[in-house]
Protein backbone atom coordinates (compact mmCIF):
# COMPACT_ATOMS: atom_id res chain seq x y z
CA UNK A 1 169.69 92.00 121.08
CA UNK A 2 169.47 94.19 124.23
CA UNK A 3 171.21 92.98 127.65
CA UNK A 4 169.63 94.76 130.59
CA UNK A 5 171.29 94.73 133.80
CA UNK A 6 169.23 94.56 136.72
CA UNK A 7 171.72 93.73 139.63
CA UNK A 8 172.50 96.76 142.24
CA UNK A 9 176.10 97.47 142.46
CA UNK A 10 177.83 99.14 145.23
CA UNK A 11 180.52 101.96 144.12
CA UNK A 12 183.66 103.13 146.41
CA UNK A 13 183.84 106.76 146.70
CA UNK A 14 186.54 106.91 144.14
CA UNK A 15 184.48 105.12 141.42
CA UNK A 16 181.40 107.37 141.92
CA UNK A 17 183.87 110.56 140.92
CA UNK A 18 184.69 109.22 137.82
CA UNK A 19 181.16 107.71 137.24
CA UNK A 20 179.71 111.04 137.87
CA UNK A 21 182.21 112.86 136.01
CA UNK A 22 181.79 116.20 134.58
CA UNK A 23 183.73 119.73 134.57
CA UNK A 24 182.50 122.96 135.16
CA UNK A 25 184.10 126.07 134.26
CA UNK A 26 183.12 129.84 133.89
CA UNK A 27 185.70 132.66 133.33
CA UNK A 28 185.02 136.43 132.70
CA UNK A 29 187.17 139.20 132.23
CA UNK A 30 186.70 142.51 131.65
CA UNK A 31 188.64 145.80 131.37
CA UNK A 32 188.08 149.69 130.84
CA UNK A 33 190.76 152.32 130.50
CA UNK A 34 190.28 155.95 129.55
CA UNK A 35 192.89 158.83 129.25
CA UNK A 36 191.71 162.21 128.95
CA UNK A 37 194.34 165.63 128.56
CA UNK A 38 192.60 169.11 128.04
CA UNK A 39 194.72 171.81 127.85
CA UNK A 40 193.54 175.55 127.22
CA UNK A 41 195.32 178.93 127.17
CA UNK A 42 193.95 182.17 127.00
CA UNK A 43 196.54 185.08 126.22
CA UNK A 44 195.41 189.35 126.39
CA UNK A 45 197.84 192.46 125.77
CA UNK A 46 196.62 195.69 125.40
CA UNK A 47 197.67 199.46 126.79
CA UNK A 48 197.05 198.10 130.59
CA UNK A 49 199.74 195.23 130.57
CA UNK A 50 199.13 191.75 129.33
CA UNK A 51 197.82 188.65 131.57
CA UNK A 52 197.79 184.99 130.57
CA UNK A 53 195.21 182.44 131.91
CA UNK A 54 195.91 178.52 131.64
CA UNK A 55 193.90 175.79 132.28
CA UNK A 56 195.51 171.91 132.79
CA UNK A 57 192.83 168.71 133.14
CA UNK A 58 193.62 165.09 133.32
CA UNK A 59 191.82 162.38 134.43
CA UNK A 60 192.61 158.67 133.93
CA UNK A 61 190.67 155.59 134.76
CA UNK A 62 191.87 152.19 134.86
CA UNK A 63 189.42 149.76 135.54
CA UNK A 64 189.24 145.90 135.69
CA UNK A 65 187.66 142.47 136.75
CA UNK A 66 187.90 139.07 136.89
CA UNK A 67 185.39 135.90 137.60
CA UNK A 68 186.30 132.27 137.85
CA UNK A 69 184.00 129.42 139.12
CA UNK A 70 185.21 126.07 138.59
CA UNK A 71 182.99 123.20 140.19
CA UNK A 72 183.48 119.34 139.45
CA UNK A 73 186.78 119.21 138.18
């Protein structure tokens, strides 16, 4: 047995949100981090004296990001 209704029927604004209904929700997150140390040295003596070269590098990168859309909560 099928029971069709064919009457219109007004909704309050309150009604319609919860007849319509429905969540939406997106979230990303991302994240990069990098550490880098080089370190060199470079030592000489002979009959003229002695001399010493160093070299020091660092770099660091710290990276990050977020998204968030929520609609029809």
């Amino acid at each position: 047995m099928k029971v069709e209704n064919q009457v219109a029927i007004e909704l309050s604004s309150e009604e319609l949100d919860v007849v319509a209904g429905g969540v939406d929700f997106l979230l990303d997150a991302t994240q990069f981090k990098s550490n880098t140390l080089l370190v060199g040295q470079n030592t000489q003596s002979g009959p003229g004296g002695s001399s010493t070269t160093s070299t020091i590098a660092r770099q660091v990168i710290d990276t990050s990001a977020f998204h968030n859309i929520t609609l029809g909560v």
